[in-house]
PDB file of N, CA and C in Angstrom:
ATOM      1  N   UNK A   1      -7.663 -24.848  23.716  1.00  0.00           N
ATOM      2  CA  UNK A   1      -7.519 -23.439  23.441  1.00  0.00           C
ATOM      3  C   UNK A   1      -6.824 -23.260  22.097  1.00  0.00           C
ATOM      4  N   UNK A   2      -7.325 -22.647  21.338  1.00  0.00           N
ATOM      5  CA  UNK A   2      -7.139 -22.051  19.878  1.00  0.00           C
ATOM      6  C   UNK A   2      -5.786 -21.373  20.191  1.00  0.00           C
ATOM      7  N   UNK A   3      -4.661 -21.840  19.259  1.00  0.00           N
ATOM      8  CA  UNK A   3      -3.305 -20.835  18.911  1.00  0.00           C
ATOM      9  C   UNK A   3      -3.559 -20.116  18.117  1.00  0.00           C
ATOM     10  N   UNK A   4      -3.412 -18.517  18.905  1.00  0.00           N
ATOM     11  CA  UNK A   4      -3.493 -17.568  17.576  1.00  0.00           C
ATOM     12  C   UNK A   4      -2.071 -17.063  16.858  1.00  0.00           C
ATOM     13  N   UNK A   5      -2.234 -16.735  15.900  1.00  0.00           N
ATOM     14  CA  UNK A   5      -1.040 -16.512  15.002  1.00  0.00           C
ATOM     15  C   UNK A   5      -1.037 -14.833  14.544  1.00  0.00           C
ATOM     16  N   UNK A   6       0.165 -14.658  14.974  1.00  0.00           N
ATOM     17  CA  UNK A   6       0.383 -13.506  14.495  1.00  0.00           C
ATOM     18  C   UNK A   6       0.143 -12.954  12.637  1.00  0.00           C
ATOM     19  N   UNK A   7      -0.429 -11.637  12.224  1.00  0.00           N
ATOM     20  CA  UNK A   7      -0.047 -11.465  10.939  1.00  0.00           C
ATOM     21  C   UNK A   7       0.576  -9.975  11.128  1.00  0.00           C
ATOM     22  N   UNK A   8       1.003  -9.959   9.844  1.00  0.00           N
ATOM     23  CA  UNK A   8       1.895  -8.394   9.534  1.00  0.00           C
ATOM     24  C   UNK A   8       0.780  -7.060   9.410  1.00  0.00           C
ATOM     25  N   UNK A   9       0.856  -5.775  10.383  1.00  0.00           N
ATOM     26  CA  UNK A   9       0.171  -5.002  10.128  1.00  0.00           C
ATOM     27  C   UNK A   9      -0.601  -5.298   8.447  1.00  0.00           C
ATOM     28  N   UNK A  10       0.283  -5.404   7.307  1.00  0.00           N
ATOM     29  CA  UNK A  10      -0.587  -4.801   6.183  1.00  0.00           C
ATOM     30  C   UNK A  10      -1.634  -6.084   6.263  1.00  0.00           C
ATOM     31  N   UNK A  11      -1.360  -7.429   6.721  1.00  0.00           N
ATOM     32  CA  UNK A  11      -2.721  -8.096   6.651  1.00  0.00           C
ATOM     33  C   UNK A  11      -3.510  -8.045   7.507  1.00  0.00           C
ATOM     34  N   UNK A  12      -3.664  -7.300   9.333  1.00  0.00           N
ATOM     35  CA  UNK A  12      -4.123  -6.862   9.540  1.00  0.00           C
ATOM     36  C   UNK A  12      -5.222  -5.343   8.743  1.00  0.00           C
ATOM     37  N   UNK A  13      -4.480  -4.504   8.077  1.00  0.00           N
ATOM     38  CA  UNK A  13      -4.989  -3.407   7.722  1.00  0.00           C
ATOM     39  C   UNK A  13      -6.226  -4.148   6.967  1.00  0.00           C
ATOM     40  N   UNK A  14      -6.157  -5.435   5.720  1.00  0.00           N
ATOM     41  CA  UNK A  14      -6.646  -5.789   5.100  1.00  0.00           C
ATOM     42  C   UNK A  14      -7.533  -6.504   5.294  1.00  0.00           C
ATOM     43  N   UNK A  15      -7.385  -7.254   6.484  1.00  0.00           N
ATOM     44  CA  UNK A  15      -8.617  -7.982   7.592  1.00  0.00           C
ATOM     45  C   UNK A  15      -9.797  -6.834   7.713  1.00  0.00           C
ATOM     46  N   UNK A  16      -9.385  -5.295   8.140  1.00  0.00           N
ATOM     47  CA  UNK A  16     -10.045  -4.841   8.857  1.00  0.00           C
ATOM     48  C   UNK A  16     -11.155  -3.808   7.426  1.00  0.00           C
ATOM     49  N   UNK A  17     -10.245  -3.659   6.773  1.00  0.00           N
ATOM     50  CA  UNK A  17     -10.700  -3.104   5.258  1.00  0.00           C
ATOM     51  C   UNK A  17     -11.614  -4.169   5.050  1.00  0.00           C
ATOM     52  N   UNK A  18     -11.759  -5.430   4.465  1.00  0.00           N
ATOM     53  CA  UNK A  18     -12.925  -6.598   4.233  1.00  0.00           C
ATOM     54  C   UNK A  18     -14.115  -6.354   5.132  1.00  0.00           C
ATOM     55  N   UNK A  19     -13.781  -6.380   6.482  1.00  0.00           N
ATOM     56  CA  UNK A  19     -14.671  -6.265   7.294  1.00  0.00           C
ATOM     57  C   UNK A  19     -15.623  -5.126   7.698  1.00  0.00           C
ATOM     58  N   UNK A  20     -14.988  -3.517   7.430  1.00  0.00           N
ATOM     59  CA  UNK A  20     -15.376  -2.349   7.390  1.00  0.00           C
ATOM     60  C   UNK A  20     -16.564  -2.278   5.842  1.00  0.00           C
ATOM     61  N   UNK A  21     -15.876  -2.913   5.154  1.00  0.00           N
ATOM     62  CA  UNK A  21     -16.666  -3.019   3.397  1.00  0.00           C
ATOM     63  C   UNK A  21     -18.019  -4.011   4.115  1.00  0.00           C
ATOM     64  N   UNK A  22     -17.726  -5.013   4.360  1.00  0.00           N
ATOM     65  CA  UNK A  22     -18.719  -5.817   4.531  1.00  0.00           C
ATOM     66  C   UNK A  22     -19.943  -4.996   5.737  1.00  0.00           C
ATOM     67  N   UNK A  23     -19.364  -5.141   6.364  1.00  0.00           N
ATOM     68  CA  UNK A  23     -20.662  -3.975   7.545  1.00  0.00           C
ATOM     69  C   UNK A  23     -21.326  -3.187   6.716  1.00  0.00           C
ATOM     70  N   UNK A  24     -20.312  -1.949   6.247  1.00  0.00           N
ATOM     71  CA  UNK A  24     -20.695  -0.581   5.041  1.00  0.00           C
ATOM     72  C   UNK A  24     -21.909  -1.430   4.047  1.00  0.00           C
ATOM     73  N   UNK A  25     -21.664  -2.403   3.609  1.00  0.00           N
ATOM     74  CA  UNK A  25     -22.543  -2.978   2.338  1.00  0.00           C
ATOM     75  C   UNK A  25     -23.777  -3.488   3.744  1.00  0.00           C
ATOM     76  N   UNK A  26     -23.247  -4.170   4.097  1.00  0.00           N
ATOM     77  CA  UNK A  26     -25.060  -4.494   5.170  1.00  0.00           C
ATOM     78  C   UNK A  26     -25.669  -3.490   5.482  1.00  0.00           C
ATOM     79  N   UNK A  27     -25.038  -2.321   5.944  1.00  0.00           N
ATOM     80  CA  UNK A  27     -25.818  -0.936   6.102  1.00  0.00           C
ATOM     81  C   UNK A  27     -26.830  -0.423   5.228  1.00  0.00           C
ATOM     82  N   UNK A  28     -26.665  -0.537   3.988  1.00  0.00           N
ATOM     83  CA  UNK A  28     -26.701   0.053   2.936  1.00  0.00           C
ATOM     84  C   UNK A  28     -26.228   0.624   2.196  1.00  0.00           C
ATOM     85  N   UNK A  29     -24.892   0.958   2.614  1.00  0.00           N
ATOM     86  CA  UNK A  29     -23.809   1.504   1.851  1.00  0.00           C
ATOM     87  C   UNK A  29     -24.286   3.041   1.885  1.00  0.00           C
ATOM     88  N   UNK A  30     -24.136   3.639   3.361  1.00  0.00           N
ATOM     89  CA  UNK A  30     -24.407   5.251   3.493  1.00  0.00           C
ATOM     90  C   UNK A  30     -22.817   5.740   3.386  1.00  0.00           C
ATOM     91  N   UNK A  31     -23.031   6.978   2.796  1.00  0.00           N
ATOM     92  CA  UNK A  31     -22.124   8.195   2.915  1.00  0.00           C
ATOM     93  C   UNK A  31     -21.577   8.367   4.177  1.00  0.00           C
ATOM     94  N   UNK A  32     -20.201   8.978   4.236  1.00  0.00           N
ATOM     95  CA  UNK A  32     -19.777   9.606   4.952  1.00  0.00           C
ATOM     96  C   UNK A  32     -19.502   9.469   6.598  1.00  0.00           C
ATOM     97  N   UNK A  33     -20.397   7.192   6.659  1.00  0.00           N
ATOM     98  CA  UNK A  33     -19.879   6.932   7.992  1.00  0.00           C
ATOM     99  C   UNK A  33     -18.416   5.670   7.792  1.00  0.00           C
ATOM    100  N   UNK A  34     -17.434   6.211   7.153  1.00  0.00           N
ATOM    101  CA  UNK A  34     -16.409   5.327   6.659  1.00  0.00           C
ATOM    102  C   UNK A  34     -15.749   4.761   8.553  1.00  0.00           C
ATOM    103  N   UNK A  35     -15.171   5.985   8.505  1.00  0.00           N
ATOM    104  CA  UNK A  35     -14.820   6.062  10.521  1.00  0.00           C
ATOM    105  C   UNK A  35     -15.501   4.915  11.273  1.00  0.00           C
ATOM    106  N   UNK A  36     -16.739   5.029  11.665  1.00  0.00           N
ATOM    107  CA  UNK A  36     -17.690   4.491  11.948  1.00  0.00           C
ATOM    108  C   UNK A  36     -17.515   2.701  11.656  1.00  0.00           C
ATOM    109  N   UNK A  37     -17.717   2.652  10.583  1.00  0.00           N
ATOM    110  CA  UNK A  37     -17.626   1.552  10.346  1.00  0.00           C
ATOM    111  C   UNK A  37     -16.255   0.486  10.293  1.00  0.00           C
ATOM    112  N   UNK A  38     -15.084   1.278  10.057  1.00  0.00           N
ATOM    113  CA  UNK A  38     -13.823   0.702  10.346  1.00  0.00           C
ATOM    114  C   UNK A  38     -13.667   0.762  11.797  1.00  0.00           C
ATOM    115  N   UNK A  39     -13.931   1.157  12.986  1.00  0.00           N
ATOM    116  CA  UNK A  39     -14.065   1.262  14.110  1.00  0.00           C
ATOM    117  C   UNK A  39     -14.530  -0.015  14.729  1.00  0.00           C
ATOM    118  N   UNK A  40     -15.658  -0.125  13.982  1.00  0.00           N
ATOM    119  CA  UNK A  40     -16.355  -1.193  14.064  1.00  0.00           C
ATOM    120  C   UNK A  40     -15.563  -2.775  13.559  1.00  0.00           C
ATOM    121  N   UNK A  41     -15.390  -2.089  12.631  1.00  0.00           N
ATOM    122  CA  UNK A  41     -14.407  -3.488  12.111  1.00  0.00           C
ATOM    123  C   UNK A  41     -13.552  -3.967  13.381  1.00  0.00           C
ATOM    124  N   UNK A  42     -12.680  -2.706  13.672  1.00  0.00           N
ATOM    125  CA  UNK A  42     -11.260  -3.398  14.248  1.00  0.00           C
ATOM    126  C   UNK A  42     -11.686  -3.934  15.976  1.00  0.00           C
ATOM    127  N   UNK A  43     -12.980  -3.388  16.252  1.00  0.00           N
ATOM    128  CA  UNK A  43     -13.441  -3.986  17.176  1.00  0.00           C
ATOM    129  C   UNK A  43     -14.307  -5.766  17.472  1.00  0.00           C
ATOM    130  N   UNK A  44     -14.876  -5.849  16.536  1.00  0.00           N
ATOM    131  CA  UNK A  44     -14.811  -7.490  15.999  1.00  0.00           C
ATOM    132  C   UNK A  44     -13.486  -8.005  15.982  1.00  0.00           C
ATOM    133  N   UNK A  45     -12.705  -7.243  15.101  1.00  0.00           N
ATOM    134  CA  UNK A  45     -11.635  -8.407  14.578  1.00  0.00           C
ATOM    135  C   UNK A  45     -10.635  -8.261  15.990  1.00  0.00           C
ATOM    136  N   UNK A  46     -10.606  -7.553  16.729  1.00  0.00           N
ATOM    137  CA  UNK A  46      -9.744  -7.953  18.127  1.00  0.00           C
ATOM    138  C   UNK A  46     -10.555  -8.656  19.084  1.00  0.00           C
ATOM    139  N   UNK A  47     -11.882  -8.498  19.030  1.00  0.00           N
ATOM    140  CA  UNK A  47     -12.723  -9.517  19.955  1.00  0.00           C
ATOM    141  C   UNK A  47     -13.810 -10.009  19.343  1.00  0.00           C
ATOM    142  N   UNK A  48     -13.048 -11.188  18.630  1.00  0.00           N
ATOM    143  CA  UNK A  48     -14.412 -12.253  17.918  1.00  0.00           C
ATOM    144  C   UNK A  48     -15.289 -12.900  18.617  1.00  0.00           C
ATOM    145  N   UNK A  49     -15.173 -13.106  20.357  1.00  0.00           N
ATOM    146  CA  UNK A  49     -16.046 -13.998  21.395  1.00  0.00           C
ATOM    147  C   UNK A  49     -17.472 -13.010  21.054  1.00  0.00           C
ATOM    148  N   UNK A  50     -17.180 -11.585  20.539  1.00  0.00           N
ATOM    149  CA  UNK A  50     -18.341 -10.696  21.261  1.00  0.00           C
ATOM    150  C   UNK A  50     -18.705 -10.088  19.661  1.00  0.00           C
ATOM    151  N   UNK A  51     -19.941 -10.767  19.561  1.00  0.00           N
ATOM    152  CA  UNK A  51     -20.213 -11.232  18.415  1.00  0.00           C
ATOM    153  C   UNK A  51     -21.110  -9.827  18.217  1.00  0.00           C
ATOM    154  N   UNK A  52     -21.914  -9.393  19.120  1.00  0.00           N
ATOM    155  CA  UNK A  52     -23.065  -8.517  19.310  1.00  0.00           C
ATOM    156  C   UNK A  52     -22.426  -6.960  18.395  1.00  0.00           C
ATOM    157  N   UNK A  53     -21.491  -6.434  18.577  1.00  0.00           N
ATOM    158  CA  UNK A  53     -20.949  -5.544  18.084  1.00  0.00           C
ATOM    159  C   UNK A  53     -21.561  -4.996  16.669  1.00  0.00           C
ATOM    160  N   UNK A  54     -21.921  -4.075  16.376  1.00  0.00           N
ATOM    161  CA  UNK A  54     -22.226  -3.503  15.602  1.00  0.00           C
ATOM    162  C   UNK A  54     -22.351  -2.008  14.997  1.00  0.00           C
ATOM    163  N   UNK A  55     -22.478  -1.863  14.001  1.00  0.00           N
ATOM    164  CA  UNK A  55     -22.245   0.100  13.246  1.00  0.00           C
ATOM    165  C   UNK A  55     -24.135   0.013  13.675  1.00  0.00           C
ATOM    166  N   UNK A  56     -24.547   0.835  14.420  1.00  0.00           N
ATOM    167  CA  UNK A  56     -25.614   2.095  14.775  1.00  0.00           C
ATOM    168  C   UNK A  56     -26.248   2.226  12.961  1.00  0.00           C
ATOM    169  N   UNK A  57     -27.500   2.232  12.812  1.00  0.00           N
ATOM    170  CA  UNK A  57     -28.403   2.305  11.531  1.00  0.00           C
ATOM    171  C   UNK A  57     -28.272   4.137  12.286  1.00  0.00           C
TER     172      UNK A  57
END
């Protein structure tokens, strides 16, 4: 079993910012679903087993 390690909110915030950008750019980079897609982020990055997760085209 994998030890996980704690980080400090701001590298959390910054985990989840990379990951919200990265989705946003696979999308196509639409307007106005920022929400959406950071949602998305912080839901991966608290459960990486569940890979399926994804931002809605």
């Amino acid at each position: 079993m994998k030890k996980q390690t704690k980080c400090t909110p701001e590298q959390k915030h910054q985990q989840v910012q990379l990951k919200a950008y990265e989705l946003w750019q696979k999308a196509g980079s639409p307007m106005g679903r920022d929400q959406e897609f950071w949602y998305t982020a912080v839901a991966i990055l608290d459960n990486p087993s569940k890979k399926k997760i994804k931002a809605t085209a």
